[in-house]
C-alpha atoms as a PDB file:
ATOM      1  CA  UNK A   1      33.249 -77.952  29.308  1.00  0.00           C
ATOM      2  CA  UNK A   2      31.307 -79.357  26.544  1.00  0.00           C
ATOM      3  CA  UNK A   3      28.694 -81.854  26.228  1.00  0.00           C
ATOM      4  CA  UNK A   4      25.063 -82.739  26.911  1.00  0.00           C
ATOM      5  CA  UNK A   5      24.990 -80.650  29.902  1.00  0.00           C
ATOM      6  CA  UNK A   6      21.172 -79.815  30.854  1.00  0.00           C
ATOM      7  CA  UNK A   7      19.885 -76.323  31.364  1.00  0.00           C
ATOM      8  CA  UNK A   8      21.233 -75.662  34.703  1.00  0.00           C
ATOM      9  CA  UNK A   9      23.760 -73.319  33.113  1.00  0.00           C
ATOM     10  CA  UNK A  10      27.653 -73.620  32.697  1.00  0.00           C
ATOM     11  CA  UNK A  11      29.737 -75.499  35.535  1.00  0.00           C
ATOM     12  CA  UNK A  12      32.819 -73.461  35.284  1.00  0.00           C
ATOM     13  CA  UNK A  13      34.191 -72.055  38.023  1.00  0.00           C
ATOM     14  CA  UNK A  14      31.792 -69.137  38.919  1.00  0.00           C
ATOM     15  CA  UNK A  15      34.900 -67.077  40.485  1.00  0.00           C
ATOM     16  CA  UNK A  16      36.083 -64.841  37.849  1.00  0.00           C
ATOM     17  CA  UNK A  17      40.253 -64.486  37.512  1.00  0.00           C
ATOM     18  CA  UNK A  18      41.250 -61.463  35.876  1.00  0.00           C
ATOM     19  CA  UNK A  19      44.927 -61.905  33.740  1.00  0.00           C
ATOM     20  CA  UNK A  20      46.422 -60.318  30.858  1.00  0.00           C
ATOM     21  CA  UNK A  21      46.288 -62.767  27.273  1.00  0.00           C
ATOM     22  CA  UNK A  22      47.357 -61.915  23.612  1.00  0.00           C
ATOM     23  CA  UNK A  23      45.085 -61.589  20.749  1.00  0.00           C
ATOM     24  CA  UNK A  24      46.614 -60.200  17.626  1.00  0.00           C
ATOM     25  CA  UNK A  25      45.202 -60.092  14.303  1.00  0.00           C
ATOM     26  CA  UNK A  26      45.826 -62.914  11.764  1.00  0.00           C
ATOM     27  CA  UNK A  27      47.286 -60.996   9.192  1.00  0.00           C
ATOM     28  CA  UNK A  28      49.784 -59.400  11.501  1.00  0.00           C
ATOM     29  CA  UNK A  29      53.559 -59.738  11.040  1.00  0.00           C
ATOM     30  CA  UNK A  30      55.433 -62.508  12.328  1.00  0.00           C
ATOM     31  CA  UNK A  31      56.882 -61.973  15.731  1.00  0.00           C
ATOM     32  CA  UNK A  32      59.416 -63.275  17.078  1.00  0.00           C
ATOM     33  CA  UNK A  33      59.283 -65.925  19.503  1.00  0.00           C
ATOM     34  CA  UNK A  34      61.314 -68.411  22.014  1.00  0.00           C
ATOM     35  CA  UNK A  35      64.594 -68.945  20.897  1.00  0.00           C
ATOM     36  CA  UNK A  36      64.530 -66.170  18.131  1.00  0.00           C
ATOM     37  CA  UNK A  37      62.042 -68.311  16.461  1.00  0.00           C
ATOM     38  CA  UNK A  38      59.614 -66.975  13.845  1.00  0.00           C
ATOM     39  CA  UNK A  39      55.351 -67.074  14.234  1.00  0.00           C
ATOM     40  CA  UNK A  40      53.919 -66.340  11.318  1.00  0.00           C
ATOM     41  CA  UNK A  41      50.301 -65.247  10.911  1.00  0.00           C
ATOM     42  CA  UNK A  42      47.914 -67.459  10.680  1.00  0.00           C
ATOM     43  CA  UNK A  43      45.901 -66.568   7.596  1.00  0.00           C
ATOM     44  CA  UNK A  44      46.053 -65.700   4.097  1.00  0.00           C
ATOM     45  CA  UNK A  45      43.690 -63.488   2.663  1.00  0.00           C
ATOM     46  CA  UNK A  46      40.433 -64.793   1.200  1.00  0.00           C
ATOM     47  CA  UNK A  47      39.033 -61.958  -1.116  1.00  0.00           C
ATOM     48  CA  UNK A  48      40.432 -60.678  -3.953  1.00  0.00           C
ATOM     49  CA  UNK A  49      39.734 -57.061  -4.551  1.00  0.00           C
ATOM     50  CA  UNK A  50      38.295 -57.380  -0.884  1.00  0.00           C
ATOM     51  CA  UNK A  51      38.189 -54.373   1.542  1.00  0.00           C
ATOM     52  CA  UNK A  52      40.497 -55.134   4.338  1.00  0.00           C
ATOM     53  CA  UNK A  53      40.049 -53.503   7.975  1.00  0.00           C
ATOM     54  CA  UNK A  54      41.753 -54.269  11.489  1.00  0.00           C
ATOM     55  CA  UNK A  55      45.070 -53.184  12.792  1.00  0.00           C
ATOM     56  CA  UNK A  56      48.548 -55.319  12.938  1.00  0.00           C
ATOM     57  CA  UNK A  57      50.046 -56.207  16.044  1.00  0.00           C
ATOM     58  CA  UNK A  58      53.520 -55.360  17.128  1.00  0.00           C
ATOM     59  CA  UNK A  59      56.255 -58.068  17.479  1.00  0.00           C
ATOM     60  CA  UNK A  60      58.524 -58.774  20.023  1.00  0.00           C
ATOM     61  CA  UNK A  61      61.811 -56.794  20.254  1.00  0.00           C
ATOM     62  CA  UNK A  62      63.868 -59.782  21.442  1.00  0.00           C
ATOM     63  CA  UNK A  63      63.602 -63.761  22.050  1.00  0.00           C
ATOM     64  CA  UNK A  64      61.616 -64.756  25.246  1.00  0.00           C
ATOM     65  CA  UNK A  65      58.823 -61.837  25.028  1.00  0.00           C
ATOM     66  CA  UNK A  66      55.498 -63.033  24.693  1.00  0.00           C
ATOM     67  CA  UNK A  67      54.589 -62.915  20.693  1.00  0.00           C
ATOM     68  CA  UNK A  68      51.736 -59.954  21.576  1.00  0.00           C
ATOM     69  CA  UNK A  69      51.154 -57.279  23.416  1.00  0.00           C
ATOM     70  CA  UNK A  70      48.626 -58.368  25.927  1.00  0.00           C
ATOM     71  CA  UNK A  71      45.074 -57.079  26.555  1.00  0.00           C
ATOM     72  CA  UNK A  72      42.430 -57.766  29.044  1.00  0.00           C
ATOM     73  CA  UNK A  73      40.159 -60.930  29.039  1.00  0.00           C
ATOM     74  CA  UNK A  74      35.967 -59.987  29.002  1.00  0.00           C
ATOM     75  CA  UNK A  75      32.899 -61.214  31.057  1.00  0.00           C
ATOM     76  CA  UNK A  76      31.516 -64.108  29.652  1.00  0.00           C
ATOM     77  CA  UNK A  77      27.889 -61.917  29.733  1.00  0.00           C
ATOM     78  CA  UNK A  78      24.891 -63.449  31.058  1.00  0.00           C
ATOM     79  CA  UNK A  79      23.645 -65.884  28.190  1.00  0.00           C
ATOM     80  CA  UNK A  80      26.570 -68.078  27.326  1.00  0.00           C
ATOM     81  CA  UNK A  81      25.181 -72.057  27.659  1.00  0.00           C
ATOM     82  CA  UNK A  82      27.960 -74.772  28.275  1.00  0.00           C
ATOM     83  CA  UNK A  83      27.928 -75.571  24.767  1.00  0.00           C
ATOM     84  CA  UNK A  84      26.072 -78.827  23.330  1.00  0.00           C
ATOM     85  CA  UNK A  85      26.380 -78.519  19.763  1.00  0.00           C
ATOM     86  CA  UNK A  86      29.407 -79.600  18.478  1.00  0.00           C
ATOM     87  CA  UNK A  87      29.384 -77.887  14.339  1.00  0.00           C
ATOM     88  CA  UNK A  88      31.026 -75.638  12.645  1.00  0.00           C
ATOM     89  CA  UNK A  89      28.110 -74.374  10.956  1.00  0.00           C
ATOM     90  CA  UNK A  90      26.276 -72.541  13.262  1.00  0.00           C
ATOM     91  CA  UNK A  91      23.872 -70.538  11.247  1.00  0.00           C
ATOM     92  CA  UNK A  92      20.635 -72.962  11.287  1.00  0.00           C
ATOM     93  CA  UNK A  93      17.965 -71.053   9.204  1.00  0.00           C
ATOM     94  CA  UNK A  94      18.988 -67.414  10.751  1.00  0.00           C
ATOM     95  CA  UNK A  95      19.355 -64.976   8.079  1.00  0.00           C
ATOM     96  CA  UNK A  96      22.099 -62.929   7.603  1.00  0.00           C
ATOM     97  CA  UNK A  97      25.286 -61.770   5.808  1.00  0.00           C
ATOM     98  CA  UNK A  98      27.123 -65.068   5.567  1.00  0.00           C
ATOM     99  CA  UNK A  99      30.105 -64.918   7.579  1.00  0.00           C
ATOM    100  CA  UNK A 100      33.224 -67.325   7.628  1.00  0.00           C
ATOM    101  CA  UNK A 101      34.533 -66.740  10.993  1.00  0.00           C
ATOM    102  CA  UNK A 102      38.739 -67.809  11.034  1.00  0.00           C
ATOM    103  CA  UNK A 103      40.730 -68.137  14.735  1.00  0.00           C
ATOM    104  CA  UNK A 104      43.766 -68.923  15.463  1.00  0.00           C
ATOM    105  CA  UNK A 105      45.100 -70.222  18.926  1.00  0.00           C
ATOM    106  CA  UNK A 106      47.982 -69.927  20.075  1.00  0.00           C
ATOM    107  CA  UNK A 107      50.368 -70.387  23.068  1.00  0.00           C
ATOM    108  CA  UNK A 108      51.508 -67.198  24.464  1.00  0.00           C
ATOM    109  CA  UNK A 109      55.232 -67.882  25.547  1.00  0.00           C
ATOM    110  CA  UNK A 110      56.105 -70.172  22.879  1.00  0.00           C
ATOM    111  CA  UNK A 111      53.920 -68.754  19.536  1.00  0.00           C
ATOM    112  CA  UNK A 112      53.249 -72.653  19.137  1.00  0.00           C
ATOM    113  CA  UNK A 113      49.635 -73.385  18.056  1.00  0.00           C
ATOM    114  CA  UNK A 114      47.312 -75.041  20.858  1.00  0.00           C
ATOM    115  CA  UNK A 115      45.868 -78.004  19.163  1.00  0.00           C
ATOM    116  CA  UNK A 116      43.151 -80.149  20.108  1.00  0.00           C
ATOM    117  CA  UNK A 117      41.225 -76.799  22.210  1.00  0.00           C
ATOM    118  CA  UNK A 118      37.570 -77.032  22.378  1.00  0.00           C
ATOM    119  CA  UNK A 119      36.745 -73.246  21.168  1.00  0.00           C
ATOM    120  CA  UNK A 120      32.976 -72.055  21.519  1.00  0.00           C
ATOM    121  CA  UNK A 121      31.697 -69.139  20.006  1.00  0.00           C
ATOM    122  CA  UNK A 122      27.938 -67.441  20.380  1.00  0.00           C
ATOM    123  CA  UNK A 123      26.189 -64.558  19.138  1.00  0.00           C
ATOM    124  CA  UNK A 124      23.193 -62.758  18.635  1.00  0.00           C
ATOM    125  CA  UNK A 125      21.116 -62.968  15.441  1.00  0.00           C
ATOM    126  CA  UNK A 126      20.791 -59.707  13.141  1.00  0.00           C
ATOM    127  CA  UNK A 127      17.934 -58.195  15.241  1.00  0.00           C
ATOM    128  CA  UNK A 128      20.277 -58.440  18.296  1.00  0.00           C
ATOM    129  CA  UNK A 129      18.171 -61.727  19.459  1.00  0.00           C
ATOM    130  CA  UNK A 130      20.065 -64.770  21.744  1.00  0.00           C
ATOM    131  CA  UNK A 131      19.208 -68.216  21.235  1.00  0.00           C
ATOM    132  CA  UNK A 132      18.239 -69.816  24.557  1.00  0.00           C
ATOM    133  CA  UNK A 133      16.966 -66.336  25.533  1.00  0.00           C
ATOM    134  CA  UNK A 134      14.218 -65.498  22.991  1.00  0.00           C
ATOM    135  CA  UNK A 135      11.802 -64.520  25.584  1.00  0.00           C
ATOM    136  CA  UNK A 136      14.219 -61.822  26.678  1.00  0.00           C
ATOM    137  CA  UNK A 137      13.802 -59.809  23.075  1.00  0.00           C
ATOM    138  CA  UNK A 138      16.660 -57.706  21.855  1.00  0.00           C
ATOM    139  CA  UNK A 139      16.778 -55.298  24.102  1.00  0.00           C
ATOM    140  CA  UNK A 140      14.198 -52.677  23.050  1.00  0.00           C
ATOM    141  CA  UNK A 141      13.663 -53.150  19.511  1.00  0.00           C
ATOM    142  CA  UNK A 142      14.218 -55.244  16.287  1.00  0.00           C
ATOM    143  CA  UNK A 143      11.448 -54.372  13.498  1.00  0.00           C
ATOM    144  CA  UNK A 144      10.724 -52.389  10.940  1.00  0.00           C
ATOM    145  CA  UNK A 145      11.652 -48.491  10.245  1.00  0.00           C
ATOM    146  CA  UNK A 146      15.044 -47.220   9.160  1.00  0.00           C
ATOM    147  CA  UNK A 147      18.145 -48.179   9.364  1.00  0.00           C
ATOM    148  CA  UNK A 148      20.441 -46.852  12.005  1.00  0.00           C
ATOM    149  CA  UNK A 149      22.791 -44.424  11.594  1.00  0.00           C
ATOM    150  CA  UNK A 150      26.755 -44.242  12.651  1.00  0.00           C
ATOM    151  CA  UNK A 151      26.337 -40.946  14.481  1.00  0.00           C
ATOM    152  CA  UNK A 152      26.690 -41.490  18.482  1.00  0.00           C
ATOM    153  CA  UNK A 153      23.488 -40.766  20.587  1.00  0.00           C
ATOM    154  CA  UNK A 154      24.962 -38.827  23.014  1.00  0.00           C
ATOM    155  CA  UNK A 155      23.013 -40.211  25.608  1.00  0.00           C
ATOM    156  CA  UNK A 156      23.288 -42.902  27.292  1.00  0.00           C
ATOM    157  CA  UNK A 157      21.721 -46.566  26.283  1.00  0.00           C
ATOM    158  CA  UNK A 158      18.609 -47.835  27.714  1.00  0.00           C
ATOM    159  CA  UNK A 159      16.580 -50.235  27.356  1.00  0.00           C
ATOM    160  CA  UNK A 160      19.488 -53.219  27.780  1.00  0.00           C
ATOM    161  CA  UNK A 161      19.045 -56.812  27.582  1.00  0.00           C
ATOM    162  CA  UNK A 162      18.015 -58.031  31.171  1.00  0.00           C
ATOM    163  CA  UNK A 163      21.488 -59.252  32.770  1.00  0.00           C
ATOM    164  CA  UNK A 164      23.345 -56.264  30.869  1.00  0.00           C
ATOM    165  CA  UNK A 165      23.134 -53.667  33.780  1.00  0.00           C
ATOM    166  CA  UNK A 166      24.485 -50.380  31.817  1.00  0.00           C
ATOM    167  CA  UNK A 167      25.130 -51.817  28.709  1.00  0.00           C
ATOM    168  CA  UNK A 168      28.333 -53.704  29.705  1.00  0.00           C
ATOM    169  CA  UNK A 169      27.913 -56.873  29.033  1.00  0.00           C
ATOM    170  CA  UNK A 170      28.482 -58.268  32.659  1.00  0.00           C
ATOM    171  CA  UNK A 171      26.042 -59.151  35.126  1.00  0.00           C
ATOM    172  CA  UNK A 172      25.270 -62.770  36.187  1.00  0.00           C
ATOM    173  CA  UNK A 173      24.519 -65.700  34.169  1.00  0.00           C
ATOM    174  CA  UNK A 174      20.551 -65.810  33.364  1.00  0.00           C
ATOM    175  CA  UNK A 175      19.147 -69.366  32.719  1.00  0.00           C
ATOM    176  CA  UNK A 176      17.813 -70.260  29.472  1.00  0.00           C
ATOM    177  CA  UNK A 177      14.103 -69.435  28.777  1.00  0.00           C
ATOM    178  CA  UNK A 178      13.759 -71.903  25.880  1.00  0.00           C
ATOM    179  CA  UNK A 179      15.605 -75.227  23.661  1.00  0.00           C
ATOM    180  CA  UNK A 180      17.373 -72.642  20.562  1.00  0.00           C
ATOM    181  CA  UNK A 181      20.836 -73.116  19.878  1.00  0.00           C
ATOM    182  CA  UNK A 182      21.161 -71.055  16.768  1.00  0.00           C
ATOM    183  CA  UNK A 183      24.521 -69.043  16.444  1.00  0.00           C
ATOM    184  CA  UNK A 184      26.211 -71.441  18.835  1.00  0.00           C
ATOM    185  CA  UNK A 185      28.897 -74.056  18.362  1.00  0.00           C
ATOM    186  CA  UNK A 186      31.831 -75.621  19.665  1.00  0.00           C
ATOM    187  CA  UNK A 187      34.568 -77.117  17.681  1.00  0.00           C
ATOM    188  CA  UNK A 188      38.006 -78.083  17.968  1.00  0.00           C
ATOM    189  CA  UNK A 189      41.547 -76.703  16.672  1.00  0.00           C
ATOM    190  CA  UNK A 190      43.354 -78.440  14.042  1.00  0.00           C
ATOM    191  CA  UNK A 191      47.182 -79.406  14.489  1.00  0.00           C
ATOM    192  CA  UNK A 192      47.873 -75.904  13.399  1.00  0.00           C
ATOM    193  CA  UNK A 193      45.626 -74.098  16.058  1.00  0.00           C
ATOM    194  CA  UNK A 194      43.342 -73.061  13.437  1.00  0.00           C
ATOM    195  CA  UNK A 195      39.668 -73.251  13.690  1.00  0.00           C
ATOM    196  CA  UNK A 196      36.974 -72.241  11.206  1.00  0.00           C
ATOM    197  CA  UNK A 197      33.362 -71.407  11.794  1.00  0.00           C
ATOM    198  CA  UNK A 198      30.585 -70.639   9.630  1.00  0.00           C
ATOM    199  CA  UNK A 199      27.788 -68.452  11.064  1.00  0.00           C
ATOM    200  CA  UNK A 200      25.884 -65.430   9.920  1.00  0.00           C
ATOM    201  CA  UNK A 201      27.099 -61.376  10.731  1.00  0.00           C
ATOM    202  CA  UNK A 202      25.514 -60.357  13.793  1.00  0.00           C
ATOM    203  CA  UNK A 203      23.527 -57.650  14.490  1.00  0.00           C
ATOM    204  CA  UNK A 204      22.937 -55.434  17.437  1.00  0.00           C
ATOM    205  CA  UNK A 205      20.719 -54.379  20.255  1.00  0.00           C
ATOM    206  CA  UNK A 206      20.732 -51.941  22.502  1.00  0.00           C
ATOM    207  CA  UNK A 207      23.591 -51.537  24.817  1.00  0.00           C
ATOM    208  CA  UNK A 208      26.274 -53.292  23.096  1.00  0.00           C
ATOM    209  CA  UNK A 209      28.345 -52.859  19.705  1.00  0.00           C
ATOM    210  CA  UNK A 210      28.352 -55.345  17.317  1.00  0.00           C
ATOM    211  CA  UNK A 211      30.338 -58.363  18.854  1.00  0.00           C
ATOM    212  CA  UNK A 212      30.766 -62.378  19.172  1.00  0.00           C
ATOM    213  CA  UNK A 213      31.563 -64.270  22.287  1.00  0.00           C
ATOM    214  CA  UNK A 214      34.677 -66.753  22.595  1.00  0.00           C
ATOM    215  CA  UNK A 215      35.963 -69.205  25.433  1.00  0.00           C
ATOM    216  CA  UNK A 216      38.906 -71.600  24.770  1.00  0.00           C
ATOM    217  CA  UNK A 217      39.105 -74.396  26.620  1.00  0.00           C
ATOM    218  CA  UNK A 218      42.433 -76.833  27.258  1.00  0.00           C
ATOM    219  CA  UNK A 219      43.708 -79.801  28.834  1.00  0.00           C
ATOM    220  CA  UNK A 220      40.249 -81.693  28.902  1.00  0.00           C
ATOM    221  CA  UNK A 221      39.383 -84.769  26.919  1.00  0.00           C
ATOM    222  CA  UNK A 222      37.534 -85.234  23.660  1.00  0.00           C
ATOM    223  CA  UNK A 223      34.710 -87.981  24.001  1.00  0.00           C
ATOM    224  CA  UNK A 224      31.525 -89.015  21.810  1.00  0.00           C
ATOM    225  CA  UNK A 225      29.371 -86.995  24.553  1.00  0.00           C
ATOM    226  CA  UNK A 226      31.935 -84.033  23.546  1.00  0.00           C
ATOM    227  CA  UNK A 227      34.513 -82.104  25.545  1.00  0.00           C
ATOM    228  CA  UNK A 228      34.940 -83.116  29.424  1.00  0.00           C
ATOM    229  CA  UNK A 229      37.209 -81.347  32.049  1.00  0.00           C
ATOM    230  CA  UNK A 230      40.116 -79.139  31.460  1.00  0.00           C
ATOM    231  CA  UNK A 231      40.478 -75.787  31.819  1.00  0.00           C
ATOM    232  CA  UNK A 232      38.885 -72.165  30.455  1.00  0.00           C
ATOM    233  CA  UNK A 233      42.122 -70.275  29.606  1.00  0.00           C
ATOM    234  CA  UNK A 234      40.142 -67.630  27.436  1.00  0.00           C
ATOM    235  CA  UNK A 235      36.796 -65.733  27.461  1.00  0.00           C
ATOM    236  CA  UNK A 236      36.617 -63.096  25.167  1.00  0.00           C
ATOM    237  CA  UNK A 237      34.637 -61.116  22.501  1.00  0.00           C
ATOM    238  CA  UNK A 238      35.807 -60.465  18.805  1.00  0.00           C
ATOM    239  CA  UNK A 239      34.507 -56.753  17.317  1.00  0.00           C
ATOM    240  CA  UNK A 240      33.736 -55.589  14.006  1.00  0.00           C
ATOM    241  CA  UNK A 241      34.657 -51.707  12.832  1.00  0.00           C
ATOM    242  CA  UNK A 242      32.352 -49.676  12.522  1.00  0.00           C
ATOM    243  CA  UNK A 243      33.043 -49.085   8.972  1.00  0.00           C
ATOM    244  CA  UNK A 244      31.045 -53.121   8.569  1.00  0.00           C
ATOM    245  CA  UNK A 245      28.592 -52.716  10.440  1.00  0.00           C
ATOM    246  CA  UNK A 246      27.398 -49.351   8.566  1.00  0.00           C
ATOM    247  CA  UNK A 247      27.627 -51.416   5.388  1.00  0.00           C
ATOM    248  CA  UNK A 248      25.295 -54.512   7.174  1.00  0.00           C
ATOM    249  CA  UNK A 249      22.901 -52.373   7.951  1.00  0.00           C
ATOM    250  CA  UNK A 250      21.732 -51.720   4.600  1.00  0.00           C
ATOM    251  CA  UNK A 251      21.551 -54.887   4.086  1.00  0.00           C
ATOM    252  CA  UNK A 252      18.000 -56.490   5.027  1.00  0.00           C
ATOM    253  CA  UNK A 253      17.065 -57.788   7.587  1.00  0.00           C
ATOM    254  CA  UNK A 254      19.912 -55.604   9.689  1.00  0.00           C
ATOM    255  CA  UNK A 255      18.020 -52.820   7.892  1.00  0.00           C
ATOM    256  CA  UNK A 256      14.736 -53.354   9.495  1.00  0.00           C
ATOM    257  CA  UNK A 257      16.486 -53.390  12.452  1.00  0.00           C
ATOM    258  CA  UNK A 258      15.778 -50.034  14.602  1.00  0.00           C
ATOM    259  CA  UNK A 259      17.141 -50.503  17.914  1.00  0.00           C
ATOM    260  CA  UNK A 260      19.260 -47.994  19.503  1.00  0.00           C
ATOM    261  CA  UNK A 261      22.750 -49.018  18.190  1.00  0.00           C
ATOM    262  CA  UNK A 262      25.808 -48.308  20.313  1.00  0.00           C
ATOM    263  CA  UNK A 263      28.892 -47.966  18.189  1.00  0.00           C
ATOM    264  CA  UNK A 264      32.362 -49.455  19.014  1.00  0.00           C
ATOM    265  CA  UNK A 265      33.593 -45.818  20.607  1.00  0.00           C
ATOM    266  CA  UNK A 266      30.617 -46.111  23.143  1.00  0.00           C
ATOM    267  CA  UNK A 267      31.285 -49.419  23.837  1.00  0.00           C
ATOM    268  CA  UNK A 268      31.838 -50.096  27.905  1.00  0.00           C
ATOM    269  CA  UNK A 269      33.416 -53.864  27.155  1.00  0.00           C
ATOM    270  CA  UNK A 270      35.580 -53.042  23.843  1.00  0.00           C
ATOM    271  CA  UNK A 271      39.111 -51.792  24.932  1.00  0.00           C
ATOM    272  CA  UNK A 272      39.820 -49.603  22.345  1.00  0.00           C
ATOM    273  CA  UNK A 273      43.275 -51.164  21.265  1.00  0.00           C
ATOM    274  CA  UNK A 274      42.433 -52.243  18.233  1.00  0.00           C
ATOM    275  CA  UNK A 275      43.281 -56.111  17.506  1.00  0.00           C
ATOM    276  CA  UNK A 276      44.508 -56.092  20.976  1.00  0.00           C
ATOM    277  CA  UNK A 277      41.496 -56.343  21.849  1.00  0.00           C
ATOM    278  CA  UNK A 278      39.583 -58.154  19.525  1.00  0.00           C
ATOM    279  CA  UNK A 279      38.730 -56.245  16.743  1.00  0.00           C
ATOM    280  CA  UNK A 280      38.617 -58.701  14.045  1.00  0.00           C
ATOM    281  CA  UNK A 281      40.641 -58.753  10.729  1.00  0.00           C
ATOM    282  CA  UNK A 282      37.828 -58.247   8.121  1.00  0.00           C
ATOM    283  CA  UNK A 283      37.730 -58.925   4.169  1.00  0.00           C
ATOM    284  CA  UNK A 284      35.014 -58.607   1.817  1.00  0.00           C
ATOM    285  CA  UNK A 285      34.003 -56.797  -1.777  1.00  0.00           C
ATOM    286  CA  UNK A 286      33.416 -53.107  -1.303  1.00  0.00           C
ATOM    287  CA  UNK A 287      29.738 -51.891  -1.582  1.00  0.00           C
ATOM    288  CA  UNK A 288      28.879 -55.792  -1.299  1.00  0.00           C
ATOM    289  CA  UNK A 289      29.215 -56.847   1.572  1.00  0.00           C
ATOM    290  CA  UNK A 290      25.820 -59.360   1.448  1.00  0.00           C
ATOM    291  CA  UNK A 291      27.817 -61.640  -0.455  1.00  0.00           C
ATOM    292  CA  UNK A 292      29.877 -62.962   2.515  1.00  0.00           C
ATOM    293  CA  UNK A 293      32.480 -61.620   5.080  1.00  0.00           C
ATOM    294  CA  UNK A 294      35.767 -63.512   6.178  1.00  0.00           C
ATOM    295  CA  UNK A 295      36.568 -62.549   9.670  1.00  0.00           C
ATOM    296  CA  UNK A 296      40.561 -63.473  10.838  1.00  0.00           C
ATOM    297  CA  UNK A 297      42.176 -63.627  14.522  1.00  0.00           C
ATOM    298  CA  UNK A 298      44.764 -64.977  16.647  1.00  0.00           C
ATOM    299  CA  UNK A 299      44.242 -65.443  20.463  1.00  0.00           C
ATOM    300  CA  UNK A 300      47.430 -65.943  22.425  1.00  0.00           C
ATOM    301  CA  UNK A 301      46.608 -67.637  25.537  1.00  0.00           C
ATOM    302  CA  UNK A 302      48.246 -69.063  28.804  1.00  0.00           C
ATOM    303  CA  UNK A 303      47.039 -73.124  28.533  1.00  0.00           C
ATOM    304  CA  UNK A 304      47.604 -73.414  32.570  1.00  0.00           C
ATOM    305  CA  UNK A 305      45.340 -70.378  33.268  1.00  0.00           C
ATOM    306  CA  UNK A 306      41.566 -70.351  34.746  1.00  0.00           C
ATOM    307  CA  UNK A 307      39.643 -67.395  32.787  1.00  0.00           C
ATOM    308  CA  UNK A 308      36.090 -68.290  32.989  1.00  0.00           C
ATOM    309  CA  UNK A 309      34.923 -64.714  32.406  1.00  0.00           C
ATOM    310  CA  UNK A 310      32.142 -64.869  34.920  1.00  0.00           C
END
C-alpha cells in the first residue's frame, strides 16, 4: 500500500468491488453495538463559540445491527499516488485556511476501533490544483477576478480536469506529470482508531464540489520503507457544506479563485445523505473562518473487504 513505490501508479487491485460501508459523523450519538454494547463518538468538540454543521447518524435499534446506516464507497478518481509520504502535516508551503482534519475508524459489526490502519488522504490546493498533476491545471481556471457565488449554474460543467469525464470524479488513473506531494499523506490509527491530519481547506475546480480523498488500508505490515500488503477496505471522499465553502471563498487566495464552482447539490459523486456519505462534521468561529477549521468523521468499514475504488 504504502511506501517508496515509483511513479508507475498505485498497485492495488485495478478491479473495482462495489459494497455498502458506514461513515457517520463523529459527533453522532452512540449506537448501539454487538452485545448491546455502547460506541460512543469519537470526538469532542474543538471550538468554543464555534459554528457547527453536519448531520448525526442514526443508531441501531437492537444488538447485532451494524453501528451505521451504510452508504456507498467512491472512485478513487484519476490522481491518487500510492502514497510515499508518511506525515501528518500535509500542508508544505500551500496556502490556505488551516484545517485540522479528525477520522475515526472503525469496525462495522463490532463498533471496535481499527487500530494500526494505514489511512491516506489527498486533495487539491485552494485553486483546485493536484500535486503530481500540476501540468494538468485546475480544470479551467484559478486566478484572479471575483469570487464565486453559491447560486447553481444551471448548466452543465465544462472544462473538467482531464480523467474527470462529466465532472464525476471517475475515469482511469492518469500518471503523474511531475515529483509534488503537497496535500498528501499517509498515517496510521492510534489504539483508539483515531487519526489526525493537518492540511490546508481545499478549494475547487471545475466539475467537482469541494471534497478530500480517503483509502483505509488493513491487515498489512508497518516497516521503515512504510506500509506493505494488506488490504484497501475503504475509498472514499469527505465533503464540506456549502455553507464553508461560501465563507472560504472570501477568504484569499480561494477568493481569487474564478473557476466554475459546482456546489454539493450538483455534485455527480456526493450522495446526498448527509454524513452518510461523507459530509464532514465542521467547527469553526462564525464570520472567521481563516483562523482554522476542525473537520470530524467516523468511517465504519468491513477489515476483510477489497474496495480499491478504481
Amino acid at each position: 500500500m504504502t511506501g517508496n513505490h515509483t511513479a508507475e501508479g498505485p498497485k492495488h487491485k485495478r478491479d473495482l468491488t462495489r459494497r455498502k460501508v458506514v461513515v457517520a459523523g463523529a459527533g453522532a450519538a452512540a449506537a448501539v453495538g454487538v452485545g448491546g454494547t455502547l460506541a460512543a463518538g469519537a470526538f469532542a468538540g474543538e471550538t468554543k463559540g464555534s459554528a457547527t454543521t453536519g448531520a448525526t447518524a442514526s443508531s441501531s435499534a437492537s444488538s447485532g445491527e451494524v453501528c451505521y446506516r451504510l452508504t456507498s464507497e467512491t472512485t478513487e478518481g484519476p490522481y491518487y499516488i500510492d502514497a510515499d509520504k508518511l506525515r501528518q502535516d500535509v500542508t508544505e508551503d500551500e496556502e490556505g485556511i488551516p484545517l485540522t482534519l479528525r477520522l475515526k475508524v472503525i469496525d462495522s459489526e463490532t463498533c471496535k476501533p481499527v487500530k494500526n490502519a494505514a489511512v491516506d488522504i489527498w486533495h487539491c490546493s485552494a485553486l483546485g490544483v493536484y500535486s503530481g498533476y500540476e501540468a494538468m491545471g485546475s480544470g479551467g481556471g484559478g486566478g484572479g477576478g471575483t469570487p464565486p457565488s453559491g447560486e447553481p449554474t444551471g448548466e452543465p460543467p465544462s472544462g473538467t480536469p482531464s480523467g474527470e469525464p462529466g465532472g464525476g470524479g471517475g475515469g482511469v488513473h492518469e500518471e503523474p506529470t511531475d515529483d509534488e506531494r503537497y496535500l498528501r499523506g499517509t498515517w496510521r490509527t492510534d489504539r483508539n482508531g483515531q487519526v489526525v491530519f493537518r492540511t490546508v481547506f481545499p478549494g475547487w475546480y471545475q466539475g467537482r464540489c469541494v471534497h478530500i480523498h480517503t483509502k483505509v488500508h488493513v491487515n498489512g505490515t508497518w516497516t521503515d520503507a512504510g506500509y506493505e500488503g494488506g488490504n484497501t477496505c475503504h475509498t472514499g471522499q469527505l465533503f464540506f457544506d456549502e455553507e464553508s465553502v461560501l465563507a472560504s471563498a472570501e477568504v484569499e487566495p480561494y477568493s481569487t479563485n474564478t473557476t466554475t464552482r459546482t456546489t454539493l447539490d450538483e455534485d455527480t459523486i456526493y450522495p446526498d445523505n448527509g454524513t452518510e456519505g461523507g459530509l464532514l462534521k465542521l467547527k469553526y468561529k462564525k464570520n472567521a473562518i481563516a483562523k482554522g477549521v476542525v473537520a470530524t468523521i467516523t468511517m465504519g468499514v468491513d477489515p476483510e473487504a477489497d474496495n480499491t475504488g478504481t
